[in-house]
Protein backbone atom coordinates (compact mmCIF):
# COMPACT_ATOMS: atom_id res chain seq x y z
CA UNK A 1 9.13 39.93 9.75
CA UNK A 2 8.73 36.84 6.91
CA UNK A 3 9.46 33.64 8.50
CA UNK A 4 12.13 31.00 6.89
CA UNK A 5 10.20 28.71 4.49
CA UNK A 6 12.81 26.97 2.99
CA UNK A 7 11.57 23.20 4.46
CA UNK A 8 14.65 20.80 4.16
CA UNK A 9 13.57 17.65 1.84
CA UNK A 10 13.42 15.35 5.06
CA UNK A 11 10.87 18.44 6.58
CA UNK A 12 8.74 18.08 3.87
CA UNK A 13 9.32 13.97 3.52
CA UNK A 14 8.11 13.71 7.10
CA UNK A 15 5.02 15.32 6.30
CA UNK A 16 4.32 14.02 3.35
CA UNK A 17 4.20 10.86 5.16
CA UNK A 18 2.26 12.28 7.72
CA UNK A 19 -0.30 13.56 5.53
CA UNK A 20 -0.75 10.27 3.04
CA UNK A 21 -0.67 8.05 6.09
CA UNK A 22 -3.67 10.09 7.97
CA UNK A 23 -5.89 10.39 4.45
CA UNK A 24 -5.28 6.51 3.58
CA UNK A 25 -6.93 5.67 7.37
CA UNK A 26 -9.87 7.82 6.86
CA UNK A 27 -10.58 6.52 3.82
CA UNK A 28 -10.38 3.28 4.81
CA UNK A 29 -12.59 4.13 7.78
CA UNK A 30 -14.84 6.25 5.94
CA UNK A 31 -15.55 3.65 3.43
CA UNK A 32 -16.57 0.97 5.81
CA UNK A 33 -18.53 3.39 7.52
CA UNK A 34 -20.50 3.99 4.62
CA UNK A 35 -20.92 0.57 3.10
CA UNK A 36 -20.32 -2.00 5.45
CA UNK A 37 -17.48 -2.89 3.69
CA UNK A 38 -14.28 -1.37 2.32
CA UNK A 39 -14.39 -3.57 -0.43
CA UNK A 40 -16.20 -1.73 -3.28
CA UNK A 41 -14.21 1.33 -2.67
CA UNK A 42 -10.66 -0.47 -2.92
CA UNK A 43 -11.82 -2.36 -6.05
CA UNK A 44 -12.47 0.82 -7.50
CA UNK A 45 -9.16 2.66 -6.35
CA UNK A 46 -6.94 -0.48 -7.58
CA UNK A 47 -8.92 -0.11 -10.96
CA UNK A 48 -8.43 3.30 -11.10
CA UNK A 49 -4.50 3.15 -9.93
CA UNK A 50 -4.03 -0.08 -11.87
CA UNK A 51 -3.28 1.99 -15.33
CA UNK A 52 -0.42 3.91 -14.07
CA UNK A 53 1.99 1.00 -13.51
CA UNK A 54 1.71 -0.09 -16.88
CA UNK A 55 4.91 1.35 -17.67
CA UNK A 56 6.09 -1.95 -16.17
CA UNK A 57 4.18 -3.91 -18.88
CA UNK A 58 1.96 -6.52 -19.50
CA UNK A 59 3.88 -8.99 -18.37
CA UNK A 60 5.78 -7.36 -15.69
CA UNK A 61 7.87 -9.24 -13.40
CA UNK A 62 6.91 -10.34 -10.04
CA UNK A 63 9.78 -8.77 -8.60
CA UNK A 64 9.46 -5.70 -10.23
CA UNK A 65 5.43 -5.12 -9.36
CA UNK A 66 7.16 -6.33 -5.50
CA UNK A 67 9.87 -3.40 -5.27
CA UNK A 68 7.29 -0.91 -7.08
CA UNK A 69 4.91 -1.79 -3.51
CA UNK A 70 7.50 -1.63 -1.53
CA UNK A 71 8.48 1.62 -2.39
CA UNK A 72 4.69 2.64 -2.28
CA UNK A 73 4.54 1.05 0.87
CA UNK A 74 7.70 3.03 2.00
CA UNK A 75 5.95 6.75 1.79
CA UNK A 76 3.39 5.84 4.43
CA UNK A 77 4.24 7.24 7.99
CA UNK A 78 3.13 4.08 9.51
CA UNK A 79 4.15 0.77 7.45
CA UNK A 80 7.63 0.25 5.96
CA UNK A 81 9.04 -2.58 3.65
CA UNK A 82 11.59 -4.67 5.57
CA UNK A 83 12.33 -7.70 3.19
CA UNK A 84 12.16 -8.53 -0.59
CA UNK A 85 12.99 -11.75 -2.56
CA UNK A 86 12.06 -13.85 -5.07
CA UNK A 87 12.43 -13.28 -9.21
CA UNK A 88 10.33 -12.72 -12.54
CA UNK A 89 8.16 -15.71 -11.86
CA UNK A 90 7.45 -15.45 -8.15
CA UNK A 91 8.12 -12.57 -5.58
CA UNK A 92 7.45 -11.74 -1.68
CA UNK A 93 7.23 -8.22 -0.33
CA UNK A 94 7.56 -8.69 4.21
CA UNK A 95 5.78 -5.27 5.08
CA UNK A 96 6.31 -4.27 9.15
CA UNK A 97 2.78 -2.16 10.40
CA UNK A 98 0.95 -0.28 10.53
CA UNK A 99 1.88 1.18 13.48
CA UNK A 100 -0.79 0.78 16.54
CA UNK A 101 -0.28 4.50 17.53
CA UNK A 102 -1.53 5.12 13.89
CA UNK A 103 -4.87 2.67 14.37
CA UNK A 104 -5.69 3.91 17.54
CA UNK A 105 -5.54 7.80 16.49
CA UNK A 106 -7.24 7.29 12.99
CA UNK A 107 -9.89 4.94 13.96
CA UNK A 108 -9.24 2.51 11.58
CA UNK A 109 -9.45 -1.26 11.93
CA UNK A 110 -6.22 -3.30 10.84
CA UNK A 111 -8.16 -6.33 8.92
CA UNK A 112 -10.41 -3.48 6.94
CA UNK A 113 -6.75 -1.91 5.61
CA UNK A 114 -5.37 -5.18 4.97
CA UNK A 115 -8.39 -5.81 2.86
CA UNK A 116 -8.31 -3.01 1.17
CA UNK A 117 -4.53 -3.12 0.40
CA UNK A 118 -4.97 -6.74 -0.77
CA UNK A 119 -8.15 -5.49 -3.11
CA UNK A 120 -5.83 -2.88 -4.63
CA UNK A 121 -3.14 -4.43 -5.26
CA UNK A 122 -4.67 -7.48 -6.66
CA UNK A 123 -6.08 -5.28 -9.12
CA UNK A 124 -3.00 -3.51 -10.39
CA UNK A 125 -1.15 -7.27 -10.12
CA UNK A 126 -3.94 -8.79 -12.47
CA UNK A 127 -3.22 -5.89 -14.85
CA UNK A 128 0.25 -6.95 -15.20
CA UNK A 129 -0.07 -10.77 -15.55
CA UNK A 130 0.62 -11.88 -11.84
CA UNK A 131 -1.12 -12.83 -8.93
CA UNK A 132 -1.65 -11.79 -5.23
CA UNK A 133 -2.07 -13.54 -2.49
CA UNK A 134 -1.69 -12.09 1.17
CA UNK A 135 -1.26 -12.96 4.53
CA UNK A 136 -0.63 -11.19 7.65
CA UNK A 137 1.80 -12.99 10.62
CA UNK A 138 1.39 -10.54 13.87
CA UNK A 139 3.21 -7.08 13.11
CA UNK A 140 4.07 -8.24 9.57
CA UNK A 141 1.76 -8.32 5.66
CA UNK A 142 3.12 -10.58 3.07
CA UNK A 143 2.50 -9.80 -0.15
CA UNK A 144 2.91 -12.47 -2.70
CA UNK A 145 3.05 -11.43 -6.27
CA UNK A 146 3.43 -14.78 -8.88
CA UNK A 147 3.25 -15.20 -12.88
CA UNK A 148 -0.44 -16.22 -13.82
């Protein structure tokens, strides 16, 4: 007898979420494992992902490159976006997480992800003009994105 696999969009959301969450830890892990370091690696994935916002353009605003992370930030089953302010010239994403269920099961260590979030991001925030400087306060990352 077939089985029902029509997935509602929240279904498929959920794991989604799930999945990009789990593959971003190991990565993370995996990288530091291997070098000591997750610094190379994210320098290279914020080079390589830098390209694709340039639809925002060269000299994006701050607060545009801010809501474009936050809503990167908000497909991740373990970190979600919970304030945004600021304008062209200066902007401040407040990120909550990651969750400690998620470090605990993935193995990864929180300052090695906020490094490597902070190495990508710089990258694609130096491609359009701005930028980055981070902070983390307990449960929450600050990301500070500001005209060059």
């Amino acid at each position: 007898m077939s089985q029902d696999l029509d997935f509602t969009t929240d279904e498929l959301l959920d794991q989604a979420r799930g999945n990009q969450t789990a593959i971003w830890h190991l990565a993370v892990r995996r990288a530091r494992d291997q070098d000591g370091s997750v610094d190379e690696w994210a320098t290279y994935v914020g080079g390589e992902f830098a390209p694709s916002w340039d639809d925002l353009g060269d000299e994006a605003s701050a607060l545009q490159v801010a809501r474009a992370t936050a809503r990167n930030v908000a497909t991740t089953a373990d970190m979600r976006p919970v304030e945004l302010t600021g304008d062209a010239g200066r902007a401040e994403l407040l990120v909550q997480g990651p969750e400690e269920e998620w470090l605990e099961s993935m193995g990864a260590r929180l300052d090695d992800l906020d490094r490597a979030n902070e190495l990508i991001y710089r990258r694609i925030a130096e491609r359009r003009g701005l930028t980055l400087e981070m902070r983390r306060d307990g449960q929450h990352l600050h990301f500070v994105f500001a005209r060059r």
